[in-house]
Structure formats: C-alpha cells, structure tokens
C-alpha atoms as a PDB file:
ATOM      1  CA  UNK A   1       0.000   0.000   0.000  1.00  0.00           C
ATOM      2  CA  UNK A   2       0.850   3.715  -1.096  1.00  0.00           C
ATOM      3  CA  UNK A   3       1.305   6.044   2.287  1.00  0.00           C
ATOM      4  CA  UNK A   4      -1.812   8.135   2.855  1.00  0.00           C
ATOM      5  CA  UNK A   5       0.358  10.749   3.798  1.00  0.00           C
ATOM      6  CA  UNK A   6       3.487  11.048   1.652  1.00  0.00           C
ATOM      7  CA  UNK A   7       3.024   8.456  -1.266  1.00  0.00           C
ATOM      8  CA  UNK A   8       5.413   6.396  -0.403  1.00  0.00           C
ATOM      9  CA  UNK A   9       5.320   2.545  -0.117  1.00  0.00           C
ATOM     10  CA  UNK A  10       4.629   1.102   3.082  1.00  0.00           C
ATOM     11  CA  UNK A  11       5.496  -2.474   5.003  1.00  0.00           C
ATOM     12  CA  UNK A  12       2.537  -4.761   7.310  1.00  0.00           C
ATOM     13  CA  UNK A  13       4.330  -4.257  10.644  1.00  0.00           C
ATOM     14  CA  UNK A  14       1.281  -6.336  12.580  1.00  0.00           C
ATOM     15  CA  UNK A  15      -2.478  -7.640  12.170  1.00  0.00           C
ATOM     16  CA  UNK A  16      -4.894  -7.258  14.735  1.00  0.00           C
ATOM     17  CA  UNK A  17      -8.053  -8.189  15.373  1.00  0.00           C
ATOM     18  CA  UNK A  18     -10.800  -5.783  15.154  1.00  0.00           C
ATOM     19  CA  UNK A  19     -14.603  -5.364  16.322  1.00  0.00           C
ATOM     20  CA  UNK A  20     -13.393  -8.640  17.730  1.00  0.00           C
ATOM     21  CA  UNK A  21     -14.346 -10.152  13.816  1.00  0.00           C
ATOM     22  CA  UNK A  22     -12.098  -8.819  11.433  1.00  0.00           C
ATOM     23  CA  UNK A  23      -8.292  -9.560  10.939  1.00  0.00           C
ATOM     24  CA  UNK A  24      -6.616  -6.192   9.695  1.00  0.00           C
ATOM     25  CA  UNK A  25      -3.569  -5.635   8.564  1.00  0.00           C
ATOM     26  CA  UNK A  26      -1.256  -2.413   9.897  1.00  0.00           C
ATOM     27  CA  UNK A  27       0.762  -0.545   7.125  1.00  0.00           C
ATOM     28  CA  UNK A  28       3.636   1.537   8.534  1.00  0.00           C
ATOM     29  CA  UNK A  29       5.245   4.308   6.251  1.00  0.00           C
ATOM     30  CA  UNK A  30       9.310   4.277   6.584  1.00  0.00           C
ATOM     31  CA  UNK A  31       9.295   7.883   5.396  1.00  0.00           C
ATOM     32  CA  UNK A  32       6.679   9.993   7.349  1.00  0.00           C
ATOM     33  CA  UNK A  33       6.138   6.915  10.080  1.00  0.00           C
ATOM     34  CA  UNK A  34       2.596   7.136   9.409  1.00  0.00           C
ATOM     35  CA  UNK A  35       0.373   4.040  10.532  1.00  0.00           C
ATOM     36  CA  UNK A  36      -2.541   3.225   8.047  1.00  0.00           C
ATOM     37  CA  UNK A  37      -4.899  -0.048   8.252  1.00  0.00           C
ATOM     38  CA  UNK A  38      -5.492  -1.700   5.749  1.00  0.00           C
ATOM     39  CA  UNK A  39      -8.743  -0.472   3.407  1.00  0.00           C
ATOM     40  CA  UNK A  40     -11.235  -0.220   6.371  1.00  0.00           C
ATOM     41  CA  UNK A  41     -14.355  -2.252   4.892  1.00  0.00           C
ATOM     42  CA  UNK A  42     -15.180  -2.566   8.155  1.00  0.00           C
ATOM     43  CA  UNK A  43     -16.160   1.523   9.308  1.00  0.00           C
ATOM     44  CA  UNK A  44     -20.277   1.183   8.393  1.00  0.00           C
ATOM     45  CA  UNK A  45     -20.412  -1.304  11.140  1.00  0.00           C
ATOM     46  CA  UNK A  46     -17.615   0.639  13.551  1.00  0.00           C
ATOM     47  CA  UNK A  47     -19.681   3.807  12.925  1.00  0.00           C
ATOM     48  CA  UNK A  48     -23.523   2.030  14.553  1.00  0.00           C
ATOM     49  CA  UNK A  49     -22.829   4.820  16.796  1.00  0.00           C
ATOM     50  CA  UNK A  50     -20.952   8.057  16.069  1.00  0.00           C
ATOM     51  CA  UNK A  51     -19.223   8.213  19.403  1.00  0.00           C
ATOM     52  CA  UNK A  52     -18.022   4.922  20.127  1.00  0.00           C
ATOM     53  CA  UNK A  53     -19.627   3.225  23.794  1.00  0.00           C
ATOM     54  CA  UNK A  54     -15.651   2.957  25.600  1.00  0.00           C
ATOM     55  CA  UNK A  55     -15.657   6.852  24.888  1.00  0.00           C
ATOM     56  CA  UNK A  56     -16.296   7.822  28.744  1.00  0.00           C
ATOM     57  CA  UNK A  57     -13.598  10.590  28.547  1.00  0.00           C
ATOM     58  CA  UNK A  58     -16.179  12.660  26.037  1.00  0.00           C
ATOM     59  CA  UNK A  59     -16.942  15.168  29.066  1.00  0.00           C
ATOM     60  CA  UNK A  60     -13.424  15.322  30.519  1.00  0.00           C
ATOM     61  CA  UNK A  61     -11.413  15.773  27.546  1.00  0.00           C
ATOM     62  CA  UNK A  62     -13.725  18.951  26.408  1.00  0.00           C
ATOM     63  CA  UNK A  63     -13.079  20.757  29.731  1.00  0.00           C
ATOM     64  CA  UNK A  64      -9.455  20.051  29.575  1.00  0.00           C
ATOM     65  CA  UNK A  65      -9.646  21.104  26.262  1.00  0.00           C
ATOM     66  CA  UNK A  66     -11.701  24.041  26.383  1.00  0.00           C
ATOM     67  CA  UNK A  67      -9.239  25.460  29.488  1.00  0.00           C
ATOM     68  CA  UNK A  68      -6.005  25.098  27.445  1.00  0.00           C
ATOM     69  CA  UNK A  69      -8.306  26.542  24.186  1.00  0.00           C
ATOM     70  CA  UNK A  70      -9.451  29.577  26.365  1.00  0.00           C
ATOM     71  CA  UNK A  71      -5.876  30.249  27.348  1.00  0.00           C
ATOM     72  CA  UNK A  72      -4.121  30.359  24.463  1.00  0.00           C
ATOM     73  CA  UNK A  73      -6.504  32.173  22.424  1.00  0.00           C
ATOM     74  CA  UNK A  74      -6.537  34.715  25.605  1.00  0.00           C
ATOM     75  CA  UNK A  75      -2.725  34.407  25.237  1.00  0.00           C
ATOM     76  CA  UNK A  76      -2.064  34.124  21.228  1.00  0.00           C
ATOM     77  CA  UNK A  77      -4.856  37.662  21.199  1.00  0.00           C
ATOM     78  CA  UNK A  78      -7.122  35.756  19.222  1.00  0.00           C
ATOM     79  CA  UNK A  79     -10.063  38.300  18.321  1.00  0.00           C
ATOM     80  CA  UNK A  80     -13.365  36.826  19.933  1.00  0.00           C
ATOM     81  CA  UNK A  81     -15.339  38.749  17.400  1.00  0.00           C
ATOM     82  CA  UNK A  82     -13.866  36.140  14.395  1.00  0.00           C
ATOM     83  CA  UNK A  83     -15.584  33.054  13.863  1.00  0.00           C
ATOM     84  CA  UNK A  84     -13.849  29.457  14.850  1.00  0.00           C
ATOM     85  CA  UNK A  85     -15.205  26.337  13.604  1.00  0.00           C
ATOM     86  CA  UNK A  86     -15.202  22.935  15.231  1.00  0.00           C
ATOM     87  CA  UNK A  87     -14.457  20.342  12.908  1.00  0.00           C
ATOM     88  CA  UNK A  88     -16.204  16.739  13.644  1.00  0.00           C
ATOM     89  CA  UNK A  89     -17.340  18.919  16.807  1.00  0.00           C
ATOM     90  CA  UNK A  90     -19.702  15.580  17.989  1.00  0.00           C
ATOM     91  CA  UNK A  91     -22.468  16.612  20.133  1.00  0.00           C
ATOM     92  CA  UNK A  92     -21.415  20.277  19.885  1.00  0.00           C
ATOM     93  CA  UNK A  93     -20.431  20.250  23.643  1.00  0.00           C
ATOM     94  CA  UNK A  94     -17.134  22.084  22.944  1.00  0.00           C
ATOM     95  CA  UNK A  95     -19.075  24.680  20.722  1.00  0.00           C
ATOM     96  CA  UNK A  96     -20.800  25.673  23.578  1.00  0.00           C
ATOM     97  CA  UNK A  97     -18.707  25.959  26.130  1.00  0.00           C
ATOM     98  CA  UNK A  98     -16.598  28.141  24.288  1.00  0.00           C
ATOM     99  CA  UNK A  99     -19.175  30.443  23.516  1.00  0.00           C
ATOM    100  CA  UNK A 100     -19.625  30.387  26.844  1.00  0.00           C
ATOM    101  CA  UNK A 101     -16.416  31.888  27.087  1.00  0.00           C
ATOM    102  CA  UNK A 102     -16.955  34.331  24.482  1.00  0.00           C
ATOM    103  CA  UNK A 103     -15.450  32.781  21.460  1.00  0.00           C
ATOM    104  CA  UNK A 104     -17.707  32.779  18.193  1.00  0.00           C
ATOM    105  CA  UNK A 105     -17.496  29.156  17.405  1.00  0.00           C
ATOM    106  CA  UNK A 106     -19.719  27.044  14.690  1.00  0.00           C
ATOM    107  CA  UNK A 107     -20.255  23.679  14.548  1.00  0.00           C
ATOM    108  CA  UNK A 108     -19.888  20.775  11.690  1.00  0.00           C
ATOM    109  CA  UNK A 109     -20.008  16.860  12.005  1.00  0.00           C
ATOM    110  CA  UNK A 110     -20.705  14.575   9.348  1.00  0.00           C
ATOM    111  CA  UNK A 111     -22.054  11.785  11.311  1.00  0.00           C
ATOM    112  CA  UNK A 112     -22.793  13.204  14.883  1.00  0.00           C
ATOM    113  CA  UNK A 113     -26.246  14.380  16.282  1.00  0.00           C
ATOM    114  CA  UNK A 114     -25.662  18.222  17.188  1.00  0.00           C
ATOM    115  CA  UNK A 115     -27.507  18.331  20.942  1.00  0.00           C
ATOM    116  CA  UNK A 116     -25.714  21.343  22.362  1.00  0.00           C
ATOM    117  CA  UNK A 117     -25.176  23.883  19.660  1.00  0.00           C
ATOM    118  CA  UNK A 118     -28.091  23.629  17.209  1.00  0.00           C
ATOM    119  CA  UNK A 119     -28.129  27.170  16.146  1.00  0.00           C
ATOM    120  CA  UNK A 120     -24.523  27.381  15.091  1.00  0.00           C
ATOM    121  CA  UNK A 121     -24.002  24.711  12.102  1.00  0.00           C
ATOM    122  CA  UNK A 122     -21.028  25.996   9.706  1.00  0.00           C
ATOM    123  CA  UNK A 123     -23.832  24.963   6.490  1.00  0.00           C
ATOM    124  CA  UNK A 124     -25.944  27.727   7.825  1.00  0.00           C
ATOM    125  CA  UNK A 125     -23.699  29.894   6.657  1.00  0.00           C
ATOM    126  CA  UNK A 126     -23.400  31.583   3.178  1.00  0.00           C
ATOM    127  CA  UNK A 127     -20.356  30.025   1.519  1.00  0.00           C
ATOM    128  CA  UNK A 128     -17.967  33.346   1.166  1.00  0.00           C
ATOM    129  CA  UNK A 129     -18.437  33.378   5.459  1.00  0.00           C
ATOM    130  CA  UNK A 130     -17.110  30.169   5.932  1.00  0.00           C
ATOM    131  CA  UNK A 131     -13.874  31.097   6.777  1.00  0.00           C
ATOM    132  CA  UNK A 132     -12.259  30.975  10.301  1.00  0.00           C
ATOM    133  CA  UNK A 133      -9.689  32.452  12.916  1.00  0.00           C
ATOM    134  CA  UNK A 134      -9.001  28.538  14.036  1.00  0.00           C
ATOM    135  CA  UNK A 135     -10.460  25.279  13.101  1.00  0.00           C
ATOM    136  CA  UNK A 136     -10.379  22.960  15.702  1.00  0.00           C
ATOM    137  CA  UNK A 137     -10.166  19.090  15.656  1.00  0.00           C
ATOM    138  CA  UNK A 138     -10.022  17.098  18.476  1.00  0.00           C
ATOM    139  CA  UNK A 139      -9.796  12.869  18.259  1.00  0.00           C
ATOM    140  CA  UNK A 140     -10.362  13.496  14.575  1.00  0.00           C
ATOM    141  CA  UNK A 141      -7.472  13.243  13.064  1.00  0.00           C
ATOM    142  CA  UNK A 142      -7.427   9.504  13.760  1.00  0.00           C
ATOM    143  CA  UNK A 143     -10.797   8.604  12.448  1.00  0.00           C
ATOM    144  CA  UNK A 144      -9.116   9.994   9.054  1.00  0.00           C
ATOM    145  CA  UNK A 145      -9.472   7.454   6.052  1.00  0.00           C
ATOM    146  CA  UNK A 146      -7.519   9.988   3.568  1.00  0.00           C
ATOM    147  CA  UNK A 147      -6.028  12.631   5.992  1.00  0.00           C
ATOM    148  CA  UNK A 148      -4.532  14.857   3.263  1.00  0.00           C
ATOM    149  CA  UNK A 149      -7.693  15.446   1.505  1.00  0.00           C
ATOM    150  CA  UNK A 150      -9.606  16.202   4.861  1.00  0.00           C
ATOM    151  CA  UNK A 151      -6.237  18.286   5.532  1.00  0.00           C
ATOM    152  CA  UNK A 152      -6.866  20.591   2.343  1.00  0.00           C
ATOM    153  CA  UNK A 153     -10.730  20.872   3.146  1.00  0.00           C
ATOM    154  CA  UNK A 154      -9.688  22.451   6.412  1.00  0.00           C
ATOM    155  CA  UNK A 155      -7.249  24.804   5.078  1.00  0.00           C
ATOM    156  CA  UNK A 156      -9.332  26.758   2.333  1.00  0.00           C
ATOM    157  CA  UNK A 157     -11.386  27.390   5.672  1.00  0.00           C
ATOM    158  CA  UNK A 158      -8.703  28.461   7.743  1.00  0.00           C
ATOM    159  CA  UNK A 159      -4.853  29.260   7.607  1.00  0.00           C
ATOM    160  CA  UNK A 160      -4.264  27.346  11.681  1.00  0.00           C
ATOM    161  CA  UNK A 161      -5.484  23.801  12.450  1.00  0.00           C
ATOM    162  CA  UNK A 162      -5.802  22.413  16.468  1.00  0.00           C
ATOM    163  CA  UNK A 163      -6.274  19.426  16.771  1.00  0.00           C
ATOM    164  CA  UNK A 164      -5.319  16.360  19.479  1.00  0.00           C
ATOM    165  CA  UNK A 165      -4.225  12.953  18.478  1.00  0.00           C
ATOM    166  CA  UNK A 166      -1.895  10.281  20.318  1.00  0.00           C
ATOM    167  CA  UNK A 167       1.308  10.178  18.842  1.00  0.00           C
ATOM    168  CA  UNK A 168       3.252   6.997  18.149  1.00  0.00           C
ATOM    169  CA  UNK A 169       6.312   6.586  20.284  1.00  0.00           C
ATOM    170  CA  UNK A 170       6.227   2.651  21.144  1.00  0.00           C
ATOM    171  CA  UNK A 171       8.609   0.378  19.608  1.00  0.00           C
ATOM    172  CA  UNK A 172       6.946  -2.032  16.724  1.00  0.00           C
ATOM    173  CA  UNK A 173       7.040  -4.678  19.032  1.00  0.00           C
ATOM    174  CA  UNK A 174       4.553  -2.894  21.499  1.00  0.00           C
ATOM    175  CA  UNK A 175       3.109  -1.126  19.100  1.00  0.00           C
ATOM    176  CA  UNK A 176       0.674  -3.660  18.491  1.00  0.00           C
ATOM    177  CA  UNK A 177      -1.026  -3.229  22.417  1.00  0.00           C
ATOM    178  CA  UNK A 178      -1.516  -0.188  22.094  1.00  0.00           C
ATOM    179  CA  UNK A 179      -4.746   1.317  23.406  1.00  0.00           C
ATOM    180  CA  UNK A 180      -4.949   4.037  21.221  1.00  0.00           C
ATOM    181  CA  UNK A 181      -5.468   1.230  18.448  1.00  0.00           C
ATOM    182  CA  UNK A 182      -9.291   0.812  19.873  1.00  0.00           C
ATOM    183  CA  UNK A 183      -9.785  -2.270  18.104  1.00  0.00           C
ATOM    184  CA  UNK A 184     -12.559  -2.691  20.585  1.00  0.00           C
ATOM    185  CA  UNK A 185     -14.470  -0.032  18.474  1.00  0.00           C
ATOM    186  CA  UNK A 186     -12.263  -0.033  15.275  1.00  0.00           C
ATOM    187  CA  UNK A 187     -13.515   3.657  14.581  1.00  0.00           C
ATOM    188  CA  UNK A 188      -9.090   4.325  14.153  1.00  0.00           C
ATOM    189  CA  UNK A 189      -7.642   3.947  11.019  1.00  0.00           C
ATOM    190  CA  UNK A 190      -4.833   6.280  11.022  1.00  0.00           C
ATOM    191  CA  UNK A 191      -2.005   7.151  13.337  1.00  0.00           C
ATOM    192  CA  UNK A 192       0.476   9.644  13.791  1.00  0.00           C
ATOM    193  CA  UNK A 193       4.165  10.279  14.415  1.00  0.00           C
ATOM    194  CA  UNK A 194       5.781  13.549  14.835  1.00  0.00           C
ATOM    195  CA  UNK A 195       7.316  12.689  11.421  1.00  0.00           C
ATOM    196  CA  UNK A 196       4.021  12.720  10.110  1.00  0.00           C
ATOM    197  CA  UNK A 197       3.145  15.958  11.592  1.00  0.00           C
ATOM    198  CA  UNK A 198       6.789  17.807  10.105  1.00  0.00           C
ATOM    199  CA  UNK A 199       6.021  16.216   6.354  1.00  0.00           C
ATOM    200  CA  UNK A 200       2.097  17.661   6.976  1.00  0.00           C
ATOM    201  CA  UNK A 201       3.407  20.992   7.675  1.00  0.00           C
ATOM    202  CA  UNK A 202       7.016  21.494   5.096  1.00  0.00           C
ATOM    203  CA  UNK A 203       3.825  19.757   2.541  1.00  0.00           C
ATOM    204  CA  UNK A 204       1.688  22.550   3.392  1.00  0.00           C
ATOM    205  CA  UNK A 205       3.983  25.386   4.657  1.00  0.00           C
ATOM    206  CA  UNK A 206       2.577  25.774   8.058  1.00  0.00           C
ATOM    207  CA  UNK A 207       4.549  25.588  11.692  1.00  0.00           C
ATOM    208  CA  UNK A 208       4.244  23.303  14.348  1.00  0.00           C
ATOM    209  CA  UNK A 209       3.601  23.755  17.865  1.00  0.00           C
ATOM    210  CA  UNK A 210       2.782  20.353  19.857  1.00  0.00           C
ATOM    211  CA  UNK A 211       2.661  19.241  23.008  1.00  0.00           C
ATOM    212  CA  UNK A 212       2.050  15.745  24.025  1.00  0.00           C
ATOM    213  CA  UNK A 213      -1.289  15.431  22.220  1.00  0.00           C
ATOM    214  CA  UNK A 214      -2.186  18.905  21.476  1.00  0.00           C
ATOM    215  CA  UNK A 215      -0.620  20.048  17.683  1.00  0.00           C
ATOM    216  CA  UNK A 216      -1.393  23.268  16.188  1.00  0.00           C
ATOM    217  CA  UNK A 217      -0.238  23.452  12.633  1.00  0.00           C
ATOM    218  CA  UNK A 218      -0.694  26.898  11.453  1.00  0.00           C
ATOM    219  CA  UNK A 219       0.911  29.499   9.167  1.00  0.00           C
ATOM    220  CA  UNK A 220       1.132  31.756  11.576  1.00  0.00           C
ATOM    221  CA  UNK A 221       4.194  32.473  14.176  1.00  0.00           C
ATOM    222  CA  UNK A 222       3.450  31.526  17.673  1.00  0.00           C
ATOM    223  CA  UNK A 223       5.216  32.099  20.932  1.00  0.00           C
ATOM    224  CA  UNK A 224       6.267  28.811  21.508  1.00  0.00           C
ATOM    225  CA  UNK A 225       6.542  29.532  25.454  1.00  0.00           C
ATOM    226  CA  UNK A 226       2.710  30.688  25.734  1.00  0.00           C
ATOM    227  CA  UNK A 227       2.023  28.063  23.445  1.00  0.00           C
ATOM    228  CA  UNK A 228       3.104  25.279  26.280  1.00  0.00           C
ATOM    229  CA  UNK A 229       1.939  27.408  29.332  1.00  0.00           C
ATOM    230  CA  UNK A 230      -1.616  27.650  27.553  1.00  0.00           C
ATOM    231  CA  UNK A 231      -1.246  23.468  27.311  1.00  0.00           C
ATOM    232  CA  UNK A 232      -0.399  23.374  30.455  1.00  0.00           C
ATOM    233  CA  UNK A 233      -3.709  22.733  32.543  1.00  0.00           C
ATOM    234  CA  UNK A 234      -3.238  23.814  35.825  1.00  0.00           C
ATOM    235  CA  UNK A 235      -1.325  27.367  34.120  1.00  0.00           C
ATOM    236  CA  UNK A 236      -4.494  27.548  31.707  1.00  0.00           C
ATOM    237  CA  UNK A 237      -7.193  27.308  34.421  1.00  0.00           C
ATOM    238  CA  UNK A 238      -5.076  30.026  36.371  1.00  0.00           C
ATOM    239  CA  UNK A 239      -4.956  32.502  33.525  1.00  0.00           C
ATOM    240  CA  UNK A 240      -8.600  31.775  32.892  1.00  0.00           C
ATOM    241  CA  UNK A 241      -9.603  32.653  36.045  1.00  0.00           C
ATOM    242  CA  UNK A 242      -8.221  36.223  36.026  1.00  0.00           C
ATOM    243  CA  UNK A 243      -8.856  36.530  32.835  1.00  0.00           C
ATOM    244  CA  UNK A 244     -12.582  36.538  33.085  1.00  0.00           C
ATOM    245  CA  UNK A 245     -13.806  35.844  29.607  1.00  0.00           C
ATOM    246  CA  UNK A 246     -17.498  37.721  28.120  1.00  0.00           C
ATOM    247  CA  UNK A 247     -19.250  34.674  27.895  1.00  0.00           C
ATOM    248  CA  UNK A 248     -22.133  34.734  24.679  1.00  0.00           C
ATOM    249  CA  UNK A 249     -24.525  32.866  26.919  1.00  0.00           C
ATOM    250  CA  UNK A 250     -26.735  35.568  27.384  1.00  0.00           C
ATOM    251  CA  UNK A 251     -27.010  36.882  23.722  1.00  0.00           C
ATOM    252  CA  UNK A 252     -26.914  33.027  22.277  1.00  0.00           C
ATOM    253  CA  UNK A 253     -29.927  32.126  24.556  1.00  0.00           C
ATOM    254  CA  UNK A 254     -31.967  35.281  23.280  1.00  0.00           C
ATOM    255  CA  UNK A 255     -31.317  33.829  19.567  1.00  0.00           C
ATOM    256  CA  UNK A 256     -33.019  30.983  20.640  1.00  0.00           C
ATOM    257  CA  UNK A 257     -36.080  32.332  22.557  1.00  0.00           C
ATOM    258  CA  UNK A 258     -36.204  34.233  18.877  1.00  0.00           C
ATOM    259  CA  UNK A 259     -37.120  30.307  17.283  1.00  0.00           C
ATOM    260  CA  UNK A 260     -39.722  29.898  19.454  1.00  0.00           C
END
C-alpha cells in the first residue's frame, strides 16, 4: 500500500483483530512513520454509533480542552469577534462551552447528532463566510481514512489547524497493544508520528507547535513559550480565572427564545 500521507510505499508491521471479527492488517510508512490499516471495509459497522460506547472521557477531555483553548486564544490575542469552527465537533459540547467563554465558534459533524449547539451549524452559513480564525479538531485526526484530503478541506477554511491525536512513540514490538489502536471499536484507522506531523506541515507550509497530544499546525508564528503554558492545565485554568472571559450565553440564549 501507497502512504496516505506522503506516497510512499509502506510495510505490514502487525495484524490485529478488530470489532473482535475482522483480521486487519497495519501498514507503517518508513518515510513519514505514518500508521494506516489496511482499506477499512469494516467503518459502516464501527460507525452504529458516532461516538463509540468505551468513549467515557467525552466530558473530561472537552473541559481540559476548552481550558487550554481559552488560554491560548486569551494568550495568542485571538479576536473573539472572528468566527472558529469545530471540525467533527460531535455533540457540539465544545461549541458551547466556548461560547460560553466568548469565542464565536460554529459547529460541523458529518455523522454526529448536534444536541448542544443547534443554532450554530457551519452549512448555515453563506459560503464566502465560511472562513475561520481557528479550526479545531479534536480525536479526529485519527478517524481519518484519507487525511490529506480532509487536511486541504480544512485549510481553504482556515490558515491554523488544532487538533489532538496520540502520537506513536512505542517500539513495533509494542506497538501492536496499544490502546490508542481501539480495536474494541475499530472507529481508528490512522495514526500519527511527529514525522508525520513535520512532512504535513514542510507539505503545506505551516509551523508546528505540539505538546504531548495537542498540535497546532498553522501558518502563523506563535510564541512557543505561551504556546506550552496555555497546554499546560493547571497554568491555563489560572490565567482563565483572572482573565474573566465575556461569555455569549446571554445573547446566544436570546437567539433561541427568537425560534420559538
């Protein structure tokens, strides 16, 4: 198999067994170290339910997520005023608890019932205002069949990408047990190595910033510093907390007594 990523041929470095059914075969990329399964026939059945059942750190990823966001927007002087978009934004949980901290986010998910931020779907908008400060991404990345096409969807919305994916750092021979696999759901198909991330960015001309699972891959020049104090949670929920954010609850819950 051809490298999803850089084109380049790849080698079966393990099979495992997936959805507890299907035997699928691992491709590993010696250029960009990218990690691709084999052709996932498998995804309509992995994909019964758009957030898969073992997903029980839904609620406590998006408030880690939305402290370090907060900060380093706060930080980085990221205009509240400009739209942000949430890319496979699930139940739209993060959407609104960022406009809760006064950050004009939209919402768009393919596959994934929007409970929590109904009135702010990216389609509602007219095409030439579908452009954004900072599309987000988090546990996307991996669900990716072809991540450079979903890559170059992103960026004719936005010139900065955030996103959080697990990183491969395990030898081949442990690679294999690795949870971030999730064969239990089989929902990943694509994995990342810092590699992968430096051939993404000198591909598309953009910097990266990344810490542990947190990446931001943006054509813009950031502080690298406030970049890891913002990903640093204890650091963001202090700067939050003096910072004070205009939340948009109040105006956002007028829009809505307006569709009544």
């Amino acid at each position: 198999m051809r490298c999803n990523i850089c084109e380049t041929n790849t080698e079966v470095i393990f099979t495992k067994r997936i959805l507890n059914k299907y035997d699928v075969k691992y491709y590993q990329c010696a250029n960009c170290r990218f990690i691709q399964t084999e052709t996932p026939y498998w995804l309509d059945e992995a994909y019964g339910s758009a957030i898969n059942f073992s997903d029980i750190g839904l609620l406590y990823r998006n408030k880690i997520f939305v402290e370090n966001v907060t900060a380093l927007f706060g930080l980085s002087k990221f205009e509240k005023n400009k739209k942000y978009l949430d890319y496979g934004g699930g139940y739209g949980i993060f959407v609104r608890m960022m406009r809760d901290n006064g950050y004009n986010f939209y919402w768009d998910d393919e596959y994934c019932k929007n409970m929590y931020a109904e009135l702010f779907l990216a389609k509602s908008l007219p095409e030439k205002e579908q452009q954004y400060e900072v599309v987000t991404a988090f546990e996307v990345f991996e669900h990716l069949v072809n991540p450079m096409e979903e890559i170059q969807k992103m960026l004719k919305l936005t010139d900065s990408i955030l996103f959080s994916t697990e990183l491969t750092t395990l030898p081949i021979n442990e690679l294999q047990n690795w949870w971030y696999i999730g064969e239990n759901h089989g929902q990943h198909v694509s994995l990342y190595n810092r590699k992968t991330l430096e051939y993404i960015c000198n591909k598309f001309g953009l910097n990266l910033y990344s810490r542990k699972n947190l990446h931001f891959i943006t054509k813009k020049k950031m502080n690298g510093f406030l970049f890891n104090v913002a990903f640093t949670y204890k650091l963001a929920r202090l700067y939050n907390t003096f910072a004070s954010p205009k939340t948009l609850l109040e105006s956002d819950f007028k829009l809505y007594m307006q569709q009544k």
